[in-house]
Protein backbone atom coordinates (compact mmCIF):
# COMPACT_ATOMS: atom_id res chain seq x y z
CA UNK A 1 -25.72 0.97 33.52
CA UNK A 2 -27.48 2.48 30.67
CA UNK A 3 -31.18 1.79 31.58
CA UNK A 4 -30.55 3.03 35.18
CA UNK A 5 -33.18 4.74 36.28
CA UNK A 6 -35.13 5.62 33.03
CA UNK A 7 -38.29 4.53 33.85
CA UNK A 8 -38.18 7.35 36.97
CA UNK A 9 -36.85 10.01 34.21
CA UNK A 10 -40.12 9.86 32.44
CA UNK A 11 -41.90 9.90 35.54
CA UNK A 12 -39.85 13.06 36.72
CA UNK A 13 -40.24 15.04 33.51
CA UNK A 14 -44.28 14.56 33.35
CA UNK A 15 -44.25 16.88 36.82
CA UNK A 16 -45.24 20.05 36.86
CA UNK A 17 -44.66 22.97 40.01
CA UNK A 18 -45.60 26.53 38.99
CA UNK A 19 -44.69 29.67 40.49
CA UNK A 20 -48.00 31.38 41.96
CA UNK A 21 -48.99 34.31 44.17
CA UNK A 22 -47.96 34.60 48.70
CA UNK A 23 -51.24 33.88 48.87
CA UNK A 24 -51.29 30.65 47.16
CA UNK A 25 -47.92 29.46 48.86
CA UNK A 26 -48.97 26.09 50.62
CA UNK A 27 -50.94 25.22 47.31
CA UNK A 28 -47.64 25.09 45.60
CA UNK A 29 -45.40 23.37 48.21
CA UNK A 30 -48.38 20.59 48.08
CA UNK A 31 -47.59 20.44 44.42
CA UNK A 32 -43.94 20.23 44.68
CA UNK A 33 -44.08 17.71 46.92
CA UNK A 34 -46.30 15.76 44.69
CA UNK A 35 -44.17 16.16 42.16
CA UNK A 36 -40.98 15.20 43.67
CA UNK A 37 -42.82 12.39 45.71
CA UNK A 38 -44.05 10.34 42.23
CA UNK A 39 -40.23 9.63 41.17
CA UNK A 40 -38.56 9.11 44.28
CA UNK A 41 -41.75 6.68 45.53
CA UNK A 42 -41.13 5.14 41.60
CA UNK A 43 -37.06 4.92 42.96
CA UNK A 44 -37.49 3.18 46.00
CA UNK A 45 -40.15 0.90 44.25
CA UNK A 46 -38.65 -0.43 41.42
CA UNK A 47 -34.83 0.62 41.74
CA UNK A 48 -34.03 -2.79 41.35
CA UNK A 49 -35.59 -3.96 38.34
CA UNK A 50 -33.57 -1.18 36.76
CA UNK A 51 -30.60 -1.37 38.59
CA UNK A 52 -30.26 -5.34 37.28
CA UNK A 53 -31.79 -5.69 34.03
CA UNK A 54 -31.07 -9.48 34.32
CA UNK A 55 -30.75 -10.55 30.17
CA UNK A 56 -33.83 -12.96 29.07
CA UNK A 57 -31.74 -15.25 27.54
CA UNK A 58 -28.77 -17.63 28.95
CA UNK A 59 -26.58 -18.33 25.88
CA UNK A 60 -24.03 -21.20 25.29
CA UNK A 61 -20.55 -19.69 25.84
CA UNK A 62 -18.96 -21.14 23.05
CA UNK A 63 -20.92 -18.56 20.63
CA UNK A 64 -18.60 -15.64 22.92
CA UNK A 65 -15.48 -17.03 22.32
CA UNK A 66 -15.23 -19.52 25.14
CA UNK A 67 -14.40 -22.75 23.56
CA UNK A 68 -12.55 -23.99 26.52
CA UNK A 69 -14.93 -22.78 28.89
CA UNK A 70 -16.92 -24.62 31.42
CA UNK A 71 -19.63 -23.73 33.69
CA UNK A 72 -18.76 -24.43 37.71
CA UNK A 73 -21.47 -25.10 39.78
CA UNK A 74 -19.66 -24.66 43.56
CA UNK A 75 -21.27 -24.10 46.80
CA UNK A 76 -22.88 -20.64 46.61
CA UNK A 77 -21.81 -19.04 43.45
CA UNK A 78 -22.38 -20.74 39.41
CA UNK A 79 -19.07 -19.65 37.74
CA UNK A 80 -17.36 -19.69 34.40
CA UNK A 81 -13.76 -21.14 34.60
CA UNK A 82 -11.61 -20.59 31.36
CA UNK A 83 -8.32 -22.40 32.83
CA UNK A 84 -4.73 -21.41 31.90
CA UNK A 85 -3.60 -22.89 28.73
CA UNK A 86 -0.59 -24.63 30.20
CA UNK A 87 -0.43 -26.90 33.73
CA UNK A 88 2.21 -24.15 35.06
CA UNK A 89 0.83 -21.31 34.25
CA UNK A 90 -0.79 -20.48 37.78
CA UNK A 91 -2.65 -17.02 37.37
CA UNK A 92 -6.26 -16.66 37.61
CA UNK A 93 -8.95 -13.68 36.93
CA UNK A 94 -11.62 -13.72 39.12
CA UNK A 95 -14.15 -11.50 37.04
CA UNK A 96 -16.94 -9.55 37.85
CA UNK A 97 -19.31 -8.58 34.99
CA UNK A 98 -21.48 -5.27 34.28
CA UNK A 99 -24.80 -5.15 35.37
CA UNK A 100 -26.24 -6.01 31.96
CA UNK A 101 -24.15 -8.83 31.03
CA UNK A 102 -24.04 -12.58 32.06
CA UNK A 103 -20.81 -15.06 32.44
CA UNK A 104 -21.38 -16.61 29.03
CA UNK A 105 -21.31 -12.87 27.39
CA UNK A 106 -18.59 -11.30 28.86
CA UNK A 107 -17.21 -13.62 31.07
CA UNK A 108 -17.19 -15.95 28.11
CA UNK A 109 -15.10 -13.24 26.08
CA UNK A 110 -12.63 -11.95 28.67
CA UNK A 111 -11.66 -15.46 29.79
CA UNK A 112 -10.48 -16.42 25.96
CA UNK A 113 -8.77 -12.93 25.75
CA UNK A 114 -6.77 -13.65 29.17
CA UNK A 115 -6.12 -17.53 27.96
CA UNK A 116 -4.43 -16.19 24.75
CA UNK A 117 -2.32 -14.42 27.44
CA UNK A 118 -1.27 -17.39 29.84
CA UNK A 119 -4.15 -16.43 32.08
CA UNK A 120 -7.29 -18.32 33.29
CA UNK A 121 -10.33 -16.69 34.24
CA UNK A 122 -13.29 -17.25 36.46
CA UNK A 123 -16.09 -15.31 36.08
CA UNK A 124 -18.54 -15.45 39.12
CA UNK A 125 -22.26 -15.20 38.21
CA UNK A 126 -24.84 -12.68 40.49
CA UNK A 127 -27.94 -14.48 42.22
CA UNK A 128 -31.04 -14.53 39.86
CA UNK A 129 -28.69 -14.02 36.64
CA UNK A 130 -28.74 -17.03 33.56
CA UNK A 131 -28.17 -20.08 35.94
CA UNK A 132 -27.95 -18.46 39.51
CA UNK A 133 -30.84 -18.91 41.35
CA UNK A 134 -31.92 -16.04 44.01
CA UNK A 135 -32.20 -12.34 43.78
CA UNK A 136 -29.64 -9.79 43.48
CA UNK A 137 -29.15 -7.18 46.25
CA UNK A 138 -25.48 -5.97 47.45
CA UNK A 139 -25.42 -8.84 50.11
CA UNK A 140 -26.32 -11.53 47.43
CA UNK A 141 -23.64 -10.03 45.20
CA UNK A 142 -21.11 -9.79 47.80
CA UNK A 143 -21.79 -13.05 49.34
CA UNK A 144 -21.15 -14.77 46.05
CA UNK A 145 -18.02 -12.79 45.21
CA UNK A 146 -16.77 -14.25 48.43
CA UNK A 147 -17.88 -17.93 47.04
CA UNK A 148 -16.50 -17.48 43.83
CA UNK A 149 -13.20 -16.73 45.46
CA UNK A 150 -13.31 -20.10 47.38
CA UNK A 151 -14.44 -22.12 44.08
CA UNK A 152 -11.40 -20.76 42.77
CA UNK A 153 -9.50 -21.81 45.25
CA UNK A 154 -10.67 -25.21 45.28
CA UNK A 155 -10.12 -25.57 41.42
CA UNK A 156 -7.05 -24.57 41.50
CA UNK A 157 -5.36 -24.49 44.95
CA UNK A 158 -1.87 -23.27 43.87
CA UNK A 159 -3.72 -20.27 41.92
CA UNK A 160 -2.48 -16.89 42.37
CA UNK A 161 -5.17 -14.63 41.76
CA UNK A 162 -6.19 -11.15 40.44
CA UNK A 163 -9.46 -9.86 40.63
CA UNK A 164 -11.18 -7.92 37.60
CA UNK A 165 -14.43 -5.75 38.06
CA UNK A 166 -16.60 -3.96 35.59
CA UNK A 167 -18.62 -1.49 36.44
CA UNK A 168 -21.07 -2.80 38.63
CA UNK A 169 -18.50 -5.31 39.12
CA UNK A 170 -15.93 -2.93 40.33
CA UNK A 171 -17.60 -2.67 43.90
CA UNK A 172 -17.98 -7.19 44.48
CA UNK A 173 -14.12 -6.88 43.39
CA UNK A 174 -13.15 -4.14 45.78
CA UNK A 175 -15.04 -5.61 48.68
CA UNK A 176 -12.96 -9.17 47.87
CA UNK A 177 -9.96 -7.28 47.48
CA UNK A 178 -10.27 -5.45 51.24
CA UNK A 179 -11.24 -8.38 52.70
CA UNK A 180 -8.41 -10.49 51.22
CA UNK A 181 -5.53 -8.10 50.24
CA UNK A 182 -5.95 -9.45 46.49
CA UNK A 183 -4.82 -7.33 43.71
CA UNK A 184 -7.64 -5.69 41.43
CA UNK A 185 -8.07 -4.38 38.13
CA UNK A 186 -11.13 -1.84 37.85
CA UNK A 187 -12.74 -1.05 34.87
CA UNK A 188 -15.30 2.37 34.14
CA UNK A 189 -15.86 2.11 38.50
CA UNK A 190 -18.41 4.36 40.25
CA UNK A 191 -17.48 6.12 43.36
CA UNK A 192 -21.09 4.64 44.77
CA UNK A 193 -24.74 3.99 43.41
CA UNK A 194 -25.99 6.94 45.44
CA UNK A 195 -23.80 9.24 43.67
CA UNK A 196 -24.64 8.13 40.05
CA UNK A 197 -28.37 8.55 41.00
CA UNK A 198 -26.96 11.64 42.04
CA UNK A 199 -25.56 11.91 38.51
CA UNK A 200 -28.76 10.47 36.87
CA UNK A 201 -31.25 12.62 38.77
CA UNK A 202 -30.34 15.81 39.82
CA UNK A 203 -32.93 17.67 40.03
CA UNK A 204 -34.56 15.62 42.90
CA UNK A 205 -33.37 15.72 46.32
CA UNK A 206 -29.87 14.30 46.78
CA UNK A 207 -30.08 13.73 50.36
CA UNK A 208 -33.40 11.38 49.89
CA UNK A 209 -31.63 9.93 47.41
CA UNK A 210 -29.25 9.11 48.92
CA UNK A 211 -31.59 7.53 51.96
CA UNK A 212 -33.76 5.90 49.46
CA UNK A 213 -31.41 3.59 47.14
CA UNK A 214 -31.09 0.08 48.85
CA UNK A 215 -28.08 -1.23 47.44
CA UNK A 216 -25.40 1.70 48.54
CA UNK A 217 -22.13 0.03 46.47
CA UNK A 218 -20.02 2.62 48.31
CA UNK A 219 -17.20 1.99 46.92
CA UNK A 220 -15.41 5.73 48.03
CA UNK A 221 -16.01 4.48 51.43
CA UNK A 222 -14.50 1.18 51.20
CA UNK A 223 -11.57 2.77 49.69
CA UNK A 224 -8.97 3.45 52.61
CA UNK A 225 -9.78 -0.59 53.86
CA UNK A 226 -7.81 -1.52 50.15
CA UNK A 227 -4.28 -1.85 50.63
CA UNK A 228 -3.60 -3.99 48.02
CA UNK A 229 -2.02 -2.50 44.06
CA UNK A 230 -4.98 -1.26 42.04
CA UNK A 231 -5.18 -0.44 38.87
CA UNK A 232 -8.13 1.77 37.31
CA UNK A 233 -9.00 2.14 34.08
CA UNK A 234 -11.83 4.88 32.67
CA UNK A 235 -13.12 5.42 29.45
CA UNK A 236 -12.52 9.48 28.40
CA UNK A 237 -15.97 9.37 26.61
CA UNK A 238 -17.80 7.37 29.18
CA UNK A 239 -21.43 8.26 28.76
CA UNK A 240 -23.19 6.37 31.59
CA UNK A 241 -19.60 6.29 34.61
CA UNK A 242 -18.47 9.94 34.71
CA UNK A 243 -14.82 9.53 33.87
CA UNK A 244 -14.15 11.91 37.05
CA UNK A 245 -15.35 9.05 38.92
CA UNK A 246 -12.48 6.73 37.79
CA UNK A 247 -10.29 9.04 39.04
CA UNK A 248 -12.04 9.94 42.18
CA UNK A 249 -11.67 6.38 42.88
CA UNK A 250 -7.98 6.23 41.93
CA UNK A 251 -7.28 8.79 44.44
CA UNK A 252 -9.44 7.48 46.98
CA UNK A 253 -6.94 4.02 46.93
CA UNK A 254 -3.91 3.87 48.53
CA UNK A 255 -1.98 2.31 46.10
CA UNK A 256 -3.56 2.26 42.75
CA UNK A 257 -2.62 3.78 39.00
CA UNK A 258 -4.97 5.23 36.73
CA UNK A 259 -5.37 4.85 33.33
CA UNK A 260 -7.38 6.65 30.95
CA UNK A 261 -8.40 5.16 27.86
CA UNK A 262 -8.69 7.43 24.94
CA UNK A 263 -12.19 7.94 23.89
CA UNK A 264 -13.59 5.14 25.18
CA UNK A 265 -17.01 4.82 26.55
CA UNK A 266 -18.44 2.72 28.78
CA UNK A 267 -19.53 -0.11 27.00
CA UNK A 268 -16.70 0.45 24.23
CA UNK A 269 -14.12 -0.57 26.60
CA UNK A 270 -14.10 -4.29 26.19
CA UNK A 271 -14.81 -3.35 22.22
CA UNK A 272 -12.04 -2.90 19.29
CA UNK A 273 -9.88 -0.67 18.91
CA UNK A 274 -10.13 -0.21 23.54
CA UNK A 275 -10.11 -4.21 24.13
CA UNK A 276 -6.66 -5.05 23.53
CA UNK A 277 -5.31 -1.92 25.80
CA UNK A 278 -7.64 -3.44 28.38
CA UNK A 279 -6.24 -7.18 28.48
CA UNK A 280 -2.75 -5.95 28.06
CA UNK A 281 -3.05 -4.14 31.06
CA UNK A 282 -4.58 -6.35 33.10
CA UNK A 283 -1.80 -9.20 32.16
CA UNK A 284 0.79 -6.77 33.04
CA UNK A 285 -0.62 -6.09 36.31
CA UNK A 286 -1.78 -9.45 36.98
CA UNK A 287 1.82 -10.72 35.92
CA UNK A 288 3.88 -7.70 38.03
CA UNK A 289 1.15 -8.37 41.26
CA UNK A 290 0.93 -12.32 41.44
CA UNK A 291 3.86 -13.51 40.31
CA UNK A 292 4.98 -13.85 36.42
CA UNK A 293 5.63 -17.24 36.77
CA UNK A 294 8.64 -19.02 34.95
CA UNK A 295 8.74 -16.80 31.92
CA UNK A 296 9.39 -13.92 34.29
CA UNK A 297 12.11 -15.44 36.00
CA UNK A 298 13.52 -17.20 32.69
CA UNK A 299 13.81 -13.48 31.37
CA UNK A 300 15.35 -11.83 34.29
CA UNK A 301 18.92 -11.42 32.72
CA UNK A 302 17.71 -10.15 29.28
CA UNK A 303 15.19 -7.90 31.31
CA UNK A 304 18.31 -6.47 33.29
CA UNK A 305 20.28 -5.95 29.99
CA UNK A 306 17.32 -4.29 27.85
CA UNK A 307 16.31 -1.67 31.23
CA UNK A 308 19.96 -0.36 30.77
CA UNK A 309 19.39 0.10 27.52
CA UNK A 310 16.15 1.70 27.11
CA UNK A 311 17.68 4.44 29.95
CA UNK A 312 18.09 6.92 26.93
CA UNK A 313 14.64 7.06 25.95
CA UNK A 314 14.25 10.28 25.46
CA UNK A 315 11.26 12.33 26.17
CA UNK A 316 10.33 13.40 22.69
CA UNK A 317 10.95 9.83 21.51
CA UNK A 318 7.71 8.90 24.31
CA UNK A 319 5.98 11.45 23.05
CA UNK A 320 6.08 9.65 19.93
CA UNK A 321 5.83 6.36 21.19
CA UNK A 322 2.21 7.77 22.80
CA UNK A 323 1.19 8.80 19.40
CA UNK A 324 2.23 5.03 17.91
CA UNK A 325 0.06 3.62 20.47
CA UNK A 326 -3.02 6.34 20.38
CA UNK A 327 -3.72 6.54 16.65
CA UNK A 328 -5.06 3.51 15.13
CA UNK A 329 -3.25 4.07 11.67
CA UNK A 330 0.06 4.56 12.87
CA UNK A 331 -0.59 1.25 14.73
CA UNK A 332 -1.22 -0.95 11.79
CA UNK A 333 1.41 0.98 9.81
CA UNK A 334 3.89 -0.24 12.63
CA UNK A 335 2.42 -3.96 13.19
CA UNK A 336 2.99 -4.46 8.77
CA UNK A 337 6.59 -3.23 9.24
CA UNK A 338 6.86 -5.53 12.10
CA UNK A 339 5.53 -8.39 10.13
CA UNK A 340 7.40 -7.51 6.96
CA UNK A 341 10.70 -7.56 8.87
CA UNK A 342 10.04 -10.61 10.58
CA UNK A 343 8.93 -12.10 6.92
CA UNK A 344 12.33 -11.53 5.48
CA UNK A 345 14.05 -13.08 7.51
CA UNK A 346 12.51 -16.50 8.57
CA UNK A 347 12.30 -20.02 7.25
CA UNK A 348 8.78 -21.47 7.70
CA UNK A 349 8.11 -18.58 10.16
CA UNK A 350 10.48 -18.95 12.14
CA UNK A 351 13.65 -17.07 13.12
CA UNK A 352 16.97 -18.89 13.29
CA UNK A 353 19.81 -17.06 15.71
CA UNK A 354 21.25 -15.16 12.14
CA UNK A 355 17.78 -14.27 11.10
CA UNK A 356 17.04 -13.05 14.74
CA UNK A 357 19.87 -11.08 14.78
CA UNK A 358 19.30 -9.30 11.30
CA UNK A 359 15.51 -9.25 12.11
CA UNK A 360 16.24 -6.94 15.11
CA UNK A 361 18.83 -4.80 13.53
CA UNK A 362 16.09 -4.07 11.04
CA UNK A 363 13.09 -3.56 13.18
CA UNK A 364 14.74 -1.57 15.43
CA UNK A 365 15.57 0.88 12.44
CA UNK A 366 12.26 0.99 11.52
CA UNK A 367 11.81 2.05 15.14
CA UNK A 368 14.42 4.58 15.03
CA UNK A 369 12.61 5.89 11.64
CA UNK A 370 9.40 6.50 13.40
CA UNK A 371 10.64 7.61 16.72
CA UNK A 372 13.69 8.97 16.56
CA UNK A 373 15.67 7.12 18.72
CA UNK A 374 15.87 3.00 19.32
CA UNK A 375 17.55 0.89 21.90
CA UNK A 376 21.52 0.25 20.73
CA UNK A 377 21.31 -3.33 21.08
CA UNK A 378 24.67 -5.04 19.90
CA UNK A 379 24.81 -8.46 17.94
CA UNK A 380 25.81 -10.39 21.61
CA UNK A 381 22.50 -8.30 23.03
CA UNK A 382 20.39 -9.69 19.71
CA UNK A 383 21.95 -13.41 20.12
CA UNK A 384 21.16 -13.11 23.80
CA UNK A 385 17.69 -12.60 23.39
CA UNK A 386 17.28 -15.37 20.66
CA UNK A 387 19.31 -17.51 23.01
CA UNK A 388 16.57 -16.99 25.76
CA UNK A 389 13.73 -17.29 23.47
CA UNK A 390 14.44 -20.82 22.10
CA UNK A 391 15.43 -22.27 25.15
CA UNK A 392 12.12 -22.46 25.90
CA UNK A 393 11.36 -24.72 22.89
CA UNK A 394 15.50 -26.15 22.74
CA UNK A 395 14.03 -28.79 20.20
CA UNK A 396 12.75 -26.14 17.66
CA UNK A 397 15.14 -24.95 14.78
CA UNK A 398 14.18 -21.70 15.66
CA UNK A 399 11.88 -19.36 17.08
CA UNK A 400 8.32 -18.95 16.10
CA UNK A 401 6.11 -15.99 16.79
CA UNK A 402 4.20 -17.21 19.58
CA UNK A 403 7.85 -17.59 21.49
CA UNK A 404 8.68 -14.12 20.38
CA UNK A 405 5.17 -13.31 21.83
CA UNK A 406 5.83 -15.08 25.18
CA UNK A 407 8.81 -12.67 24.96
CA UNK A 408 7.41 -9.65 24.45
CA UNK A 409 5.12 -9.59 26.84
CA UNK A 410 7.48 -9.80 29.26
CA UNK A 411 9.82 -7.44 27.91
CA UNK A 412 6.37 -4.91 28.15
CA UNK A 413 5.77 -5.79 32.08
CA UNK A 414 9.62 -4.41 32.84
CA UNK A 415 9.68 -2.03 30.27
CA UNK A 416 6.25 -0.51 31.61
């Protein structure tokens, strides 16, 4: 949303109203209204070249990161569909992009992100953007948000699905979401369009601004019709959303959490170091709002075992958890002891159920070193867990780190 409204800045800023004599009164009102007239005729005019600034260029996915993307031409709507990585894994995105991006950019990205998770993506292209013919308004938008759902549906009939928006994308997502009582994730959202010309322009007339912009994206006033879990998430340093918006919208939603993500802008958030927050919370919620599927289910007794004994977290040893998680240092510092651990104590990378069980009594020291206070997870609790793990993969000697992955994801979802 950067550009937004430049072009009428420069027109704004060349006006000039002067303070003059009683006598000279309706000589200056003519001027002010002059004055105020040029942008707001320029805003009515041209609002949408500059509220989508379509990109010249369609690229080839591949070059974002989709490798196992392909493009989905369906009846109304010309998608992206980055499928699940395994036949049972059921869980779809449907994403809606920023207002500068394209499917192949961002869609392209997000989908291999959420793959690497166990989740598919579909990212729905707007009318007139890379291979979507028409123009974009907030019907077109809305009207292929609605397709895009129903391509999804048709791809993948036994999908369970979780809608993603990004900025401009937040308000396609939310209308999909009332309509259809879908989860949603939303990312840097506006309260509506009106109010960031508001935000833009404030020294012209908010009420004619808010008459003039065609495309209202009120998403404040679609609020109350959302009854389905939402969760926001706001960039601290956003530059173009203001972050009170985010949480304007969070309260505005019946049943949504909001998260703010430290010192993030607004188009940071799908950038290192934000970008991995970002798809970890959307898994979570995706996995805690449609289902987890079988490695949910498969974890259920460990989950019940490991809740009982995280009970004595204490709040000093959050408090340093936060910090862990905030500073980028400390986060590296903790992934190499991680690694080191696990290191010692496989053969070929993986763990057998010995090395599992010394691997944990080491790593959660290391925890206990940093924090202050660890889980007390017994040998049974440790073989337990491995136990779990490699039944997934019975035929393995042991258990590699993409099963202790699988794992830990989970073990995030409940312990979140």
């Amino acid at each position: 949303m950067r550009r937004l409204y430049r072009p009428l800045l420069a027109a704004a800023s060349s006006s000039r109203c002067h303070v003059v004599s009683m006598a000279s009164a309706a000589s200056t009102a003519g001027i002010i209204a002059s004055g105020v007239a040029a942008p707001l005729a320029a805003l009515y005019v041209g609002q949408r070249s500059v509220i989508y600034p379509r990109p010249p260029v369609y690229d080839d996915a591949k070059a974002y990161g989709g490798e196992h993307a392909e493009i989905v031409r369906a009846d109304g709507v010309v998608g992206l569909f980055v499928p699940p990585p395994k036949a049972d894994e059921q869980i779809v995105a449907l994403y809606f992009h920023g207002n500068a991006d394209q499917i192949t950019w961002g869609g392209a990205m997000i989908g291999q992100a959420l793959r690497s998770r166990g989740i598919g993506t579909f990212a729905a292209e707007y009318p007139g953007y890379g291979l979507a013919d028409g123009d974009p308004t907030e019907a077109s938008i809305t009207q292929a948000a609605e397709a895009a759902l129903r391509a999804v549906k048709e791809l993948r009939p036994e999908a369970k699905i979780a809608l993603v928006g990004q900025s401009i994308g937040c308000a396609p997502a939310l209308a999909v979401a009332a309509a259809h009582g879908l989860p949603v994730v939303l990312i840097s959202p506006f309260t509506s369009l009106a109010a960031m010309a508001s935000t833009l322009l404030p020294f012209l007339p908010q009420r004619a601004l808010r008459f003039l912009v065609k495309d209202k994206f009120d998403n404040a006033a679609l609020a109350p019709s959302v009854s389905s879990p939402v969760l926001v998430l706001h960039g601290t340093k956003d530059e173009i959303v203001p972050f009170t918006m985010g949480k304007a919208m969070s309260e505005a939603l019946a049943d949504a959490t909001f998260v703010p993500l430290e010192k993030a802008g607004h188009n940071d958030v799908l950038s290192p170091p934000h970008d991995q927050v970002v798809f970890d919370a959307i898994e979570r919620f995706a996995r805690g709002h449609c289902g987890g599927g079988s490695d949910v289910e498969h974890y259920r007794d460990v989950m019940t075992m490991l809740q009982t004994r995280w009970a004595g977290l204490t709040a000093e040893a959050k408090t340093k958890m936060a910090a862990v998680n905030e500073d980028a240092t400390q986060r590296e510092e903790s992934m190499a002891e991680f690694m080191a651990t696990w290191s010692a104590h496989a053969v070929d990378g993986k763990l057998t159920r010995d090395g599992f069980v010394a691997f944990n009594r080491r790593h959660l020291q290391n925890i206990k070193a940093r924090l202050g206070w660890a889980p007390d997870l017994t040998t049974d609790d440790s073989e337990m867990i491995w136990e779990a793990i490699h039944a997934l993969n019975p035929d393995d000697g042991g258990i590699g780190m993409a099963d202790y992955g699988r794992y830990h994801t989970v073990m995030k979802l409940y312990i979140n």
